[in-house]
Protein backbone atom coordinates (compact mmCIF):
# COMPACT_ATOMS: atom_id res chain seq x y z
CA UNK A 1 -22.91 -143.49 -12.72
CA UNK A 2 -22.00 -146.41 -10.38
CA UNK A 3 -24.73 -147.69 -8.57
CA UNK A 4 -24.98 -147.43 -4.77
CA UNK A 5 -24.14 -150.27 -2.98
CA UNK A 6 -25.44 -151.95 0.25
CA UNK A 7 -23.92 -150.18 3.21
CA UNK A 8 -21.77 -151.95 5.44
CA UNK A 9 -22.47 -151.63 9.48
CA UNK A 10 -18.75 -151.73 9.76
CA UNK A 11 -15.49 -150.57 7.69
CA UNK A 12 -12.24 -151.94 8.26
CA UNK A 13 -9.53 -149.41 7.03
CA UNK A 14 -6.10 -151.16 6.49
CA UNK A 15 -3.29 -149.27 6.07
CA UNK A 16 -0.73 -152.43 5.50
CA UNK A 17 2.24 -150.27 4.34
CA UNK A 18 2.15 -148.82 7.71
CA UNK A 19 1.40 -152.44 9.46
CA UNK A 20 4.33 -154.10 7.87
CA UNK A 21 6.52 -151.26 8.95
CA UNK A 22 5.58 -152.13 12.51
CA UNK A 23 5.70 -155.59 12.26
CA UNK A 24 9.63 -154.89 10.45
CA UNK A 25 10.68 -153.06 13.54
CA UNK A 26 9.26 -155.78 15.94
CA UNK A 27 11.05 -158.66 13.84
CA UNK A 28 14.16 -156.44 13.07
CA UNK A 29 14.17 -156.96 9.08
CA UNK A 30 11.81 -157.49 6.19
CA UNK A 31 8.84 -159.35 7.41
CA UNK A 32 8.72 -163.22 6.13
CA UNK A 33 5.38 -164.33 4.96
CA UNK A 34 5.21 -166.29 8.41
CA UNK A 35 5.48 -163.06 10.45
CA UNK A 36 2.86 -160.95 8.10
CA UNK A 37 -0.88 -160.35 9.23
CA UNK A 38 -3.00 -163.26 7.62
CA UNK A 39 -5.75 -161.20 6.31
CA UNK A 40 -8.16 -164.31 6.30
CA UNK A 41 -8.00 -164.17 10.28
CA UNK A 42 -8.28 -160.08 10.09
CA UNK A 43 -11.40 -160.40 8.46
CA UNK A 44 -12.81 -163.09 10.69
CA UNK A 45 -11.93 -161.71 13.59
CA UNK A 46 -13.61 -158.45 12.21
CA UNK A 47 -16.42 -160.07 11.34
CA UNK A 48 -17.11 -161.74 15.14
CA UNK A 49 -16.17 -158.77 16.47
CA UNK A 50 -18.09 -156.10 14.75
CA UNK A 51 -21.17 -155.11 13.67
CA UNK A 52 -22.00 -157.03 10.50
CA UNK A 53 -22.26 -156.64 7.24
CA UNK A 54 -17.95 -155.83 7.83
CA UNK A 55 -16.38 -155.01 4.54
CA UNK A 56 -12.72 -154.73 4.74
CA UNK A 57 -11.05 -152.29 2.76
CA UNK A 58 -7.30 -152.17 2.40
CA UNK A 59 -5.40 -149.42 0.58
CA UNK A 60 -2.42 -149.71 -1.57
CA UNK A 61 0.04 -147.54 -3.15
CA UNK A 62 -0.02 -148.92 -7.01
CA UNK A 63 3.02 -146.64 -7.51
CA UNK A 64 1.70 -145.93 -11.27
CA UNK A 65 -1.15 -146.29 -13.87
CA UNK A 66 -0.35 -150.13 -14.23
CA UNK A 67 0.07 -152.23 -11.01
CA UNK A 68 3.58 -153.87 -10.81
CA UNK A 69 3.94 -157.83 -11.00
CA UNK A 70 5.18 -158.52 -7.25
CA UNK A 71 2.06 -156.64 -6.05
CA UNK A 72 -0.26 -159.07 -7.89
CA UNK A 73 -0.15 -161.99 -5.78
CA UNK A 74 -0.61 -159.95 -2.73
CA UNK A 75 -3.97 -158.56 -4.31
CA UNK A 76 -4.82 -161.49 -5.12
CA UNK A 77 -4.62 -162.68 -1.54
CA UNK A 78 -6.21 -159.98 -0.30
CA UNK A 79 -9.15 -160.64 -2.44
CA UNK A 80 -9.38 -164.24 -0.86
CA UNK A 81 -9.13 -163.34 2.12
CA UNK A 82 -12.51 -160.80 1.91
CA UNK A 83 -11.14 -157.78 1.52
CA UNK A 84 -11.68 -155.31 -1.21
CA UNK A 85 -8.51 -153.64 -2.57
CA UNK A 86 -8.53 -149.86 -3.50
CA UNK A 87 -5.43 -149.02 -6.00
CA UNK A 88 -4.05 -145.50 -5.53
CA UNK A 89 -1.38 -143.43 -7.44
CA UNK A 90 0.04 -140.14 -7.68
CA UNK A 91 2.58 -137.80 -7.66
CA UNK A 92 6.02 -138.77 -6.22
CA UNK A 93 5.49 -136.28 -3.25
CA UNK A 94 1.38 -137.42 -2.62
CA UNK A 95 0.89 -140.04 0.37
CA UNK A 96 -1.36 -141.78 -1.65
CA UNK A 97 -2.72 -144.40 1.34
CA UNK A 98 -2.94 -141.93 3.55
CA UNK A 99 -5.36 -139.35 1.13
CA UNK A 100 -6.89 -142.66 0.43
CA UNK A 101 -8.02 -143.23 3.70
CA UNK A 102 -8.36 -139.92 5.00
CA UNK A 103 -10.95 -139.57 1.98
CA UNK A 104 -12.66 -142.95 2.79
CA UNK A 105 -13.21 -141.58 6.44
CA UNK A 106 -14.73 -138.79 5.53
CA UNK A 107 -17.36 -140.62 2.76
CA UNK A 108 -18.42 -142.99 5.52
CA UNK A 109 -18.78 -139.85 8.07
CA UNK A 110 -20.93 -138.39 5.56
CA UNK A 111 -22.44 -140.92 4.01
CA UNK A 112 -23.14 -144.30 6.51
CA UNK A 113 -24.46 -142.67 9.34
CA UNK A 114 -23.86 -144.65 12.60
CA UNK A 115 -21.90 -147.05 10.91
CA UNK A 116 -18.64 -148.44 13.21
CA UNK A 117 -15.13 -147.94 11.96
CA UNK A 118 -12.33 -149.49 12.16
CA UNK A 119 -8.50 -148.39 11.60
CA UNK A 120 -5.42 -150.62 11.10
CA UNK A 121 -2.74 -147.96 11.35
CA UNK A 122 -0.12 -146.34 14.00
CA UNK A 123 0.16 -143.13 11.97
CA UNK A 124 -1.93 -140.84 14.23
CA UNK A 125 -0.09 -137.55 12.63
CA UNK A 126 -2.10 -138.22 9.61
CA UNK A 127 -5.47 -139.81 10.89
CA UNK A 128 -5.84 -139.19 14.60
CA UNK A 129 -7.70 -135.93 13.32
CA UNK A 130 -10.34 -138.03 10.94
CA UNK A 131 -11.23 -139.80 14.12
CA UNK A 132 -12.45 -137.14 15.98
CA UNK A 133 -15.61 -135.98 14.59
CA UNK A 134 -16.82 -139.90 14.21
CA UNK A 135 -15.77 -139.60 18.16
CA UNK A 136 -18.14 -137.31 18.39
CA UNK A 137 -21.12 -138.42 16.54
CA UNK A 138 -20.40 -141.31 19.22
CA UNK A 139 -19.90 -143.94 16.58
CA UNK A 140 -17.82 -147.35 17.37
CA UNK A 141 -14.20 -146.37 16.63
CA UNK A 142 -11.56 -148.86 17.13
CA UNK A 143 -8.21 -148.79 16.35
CA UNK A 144 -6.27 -152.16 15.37
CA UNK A 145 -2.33 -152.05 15.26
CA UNK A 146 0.88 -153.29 17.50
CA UNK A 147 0.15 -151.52 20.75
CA UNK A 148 3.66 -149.88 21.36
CA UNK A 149 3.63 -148.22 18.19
CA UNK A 150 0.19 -146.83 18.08
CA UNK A 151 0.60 -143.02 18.45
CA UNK A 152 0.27 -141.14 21.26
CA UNK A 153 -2.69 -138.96 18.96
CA UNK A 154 -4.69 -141.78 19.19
CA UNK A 155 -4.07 -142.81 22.99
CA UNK A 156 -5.50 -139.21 23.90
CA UNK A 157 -9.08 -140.47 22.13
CA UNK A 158 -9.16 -143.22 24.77
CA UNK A 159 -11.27 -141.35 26.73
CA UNK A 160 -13.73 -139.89 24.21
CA UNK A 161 -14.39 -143.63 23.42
CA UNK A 162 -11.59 -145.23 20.99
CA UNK A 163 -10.86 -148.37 21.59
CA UNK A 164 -7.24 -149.90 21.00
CA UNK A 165 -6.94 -153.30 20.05
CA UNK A 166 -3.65 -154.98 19.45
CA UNK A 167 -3.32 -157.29 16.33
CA UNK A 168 -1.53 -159.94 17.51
CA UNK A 169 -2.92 -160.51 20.93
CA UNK A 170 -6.73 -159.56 20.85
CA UNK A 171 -7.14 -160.33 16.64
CA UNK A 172 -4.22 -163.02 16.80
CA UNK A 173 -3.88 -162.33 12.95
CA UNK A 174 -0.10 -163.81 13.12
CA UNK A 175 1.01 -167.26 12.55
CA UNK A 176 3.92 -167.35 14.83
CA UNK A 177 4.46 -164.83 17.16
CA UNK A 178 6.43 -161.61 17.06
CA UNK A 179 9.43 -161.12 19.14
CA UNK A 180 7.91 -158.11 20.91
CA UNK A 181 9.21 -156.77 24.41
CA UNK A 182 6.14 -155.64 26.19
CA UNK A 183 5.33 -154.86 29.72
CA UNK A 184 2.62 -156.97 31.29
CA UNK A 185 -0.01 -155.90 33.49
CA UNK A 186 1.02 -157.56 36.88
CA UNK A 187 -2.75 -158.68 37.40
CA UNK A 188 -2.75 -160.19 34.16
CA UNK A 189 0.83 -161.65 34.58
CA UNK A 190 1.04 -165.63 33.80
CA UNK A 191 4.38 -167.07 35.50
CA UNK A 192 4.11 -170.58 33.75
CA UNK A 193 5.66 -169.59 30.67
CA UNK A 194 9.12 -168.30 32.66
CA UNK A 195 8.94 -171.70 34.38
């Protein structure tokens, strides 16, 4: 039996198959490494913003029993940065990440009372759902992603108390920034850079 470990106030969740889709859309191809989320900067910025102890979990689809060479360096990263890595695999037709996370939801619903949670994702068909009860049991919920392609599931929690934060320009996770076409609040509008 594993023994129980020291509970975290807050859990990051990182879905980064679904980031790096968004982030591919935004830049128009694969992602270089200079337009990926630096995972040293997630985890800081977690870590001011949050309750603390944070403990960053990111979930991977190992795609098999062993995990393949090009995903090593990337783990390794991820390690470096602070996060722990979970390894999942299954059948060709399982959405491994997303049981993965939907199962790590539940566990801290269950099992950390009160504790805040935090989701990296856009995919509210598959997690908007998990979000609710913590919702209700009025628990800090925030959602971290690139705000035009967070689903409109999670938009309708606004109001029962998720909050939306957008990676790039609240965490500023990215090195360079993305080529994103987004409409600007007019009070919030700075002319200078159109000057």
């Amino acid at each position: 039996m594993t023994p129980s470990r020291p509970a975290a106030a807050s859990y990051v969740l990182i879905d980064a198959e679904n980031i790096d889709w968004a982030v591919s859309n935004v830049v128009g191809r694969k992602p270089e490494p200079q337009d990926r989320v630096q995972f040293d900067r997630l985890v800081a910025f977690c870590e001011s913003r949050f309750p603390n102890p944070v403990r960053c979990i990111v979930v991977l689809n190992a795609r098999g029993e062993q995990l393949p060479d090009m995903m090593i360096g990337f783990v390794r990263a991820l390690k470096t940065a602070g996060c722990e890595v979970v390894l999942l695999h299954g059948r060709p037709e399982q959405k491994v990440v997303d049981m993965g996370i939907l199962k790590l939801l539940e566990a801290i619903r269950q099992q950390r009372p009160g504790a805040a949670v935090v989701l990296a994702s856009h995919d509210g068909s598959d997690f908007a759902a998990a979000l609710r009860p913590l919702l209700e049991e009025k628990r800090k919920v925030t959602l971290l992603g690139l705000r035009e392609y967070v689903s409109q599931r999670f938009r309708e929690f606004v109001p029962a108390g998720l909050e939306i934060l957008d990676l790039e320009m609240d965490a500023k996770v990215f090195q360079r920034p993305l080529p994103r076409l987004l409409p600007i609040r007019v009070d919030e509008f700075d002319p200078s850079p159109f000057l």
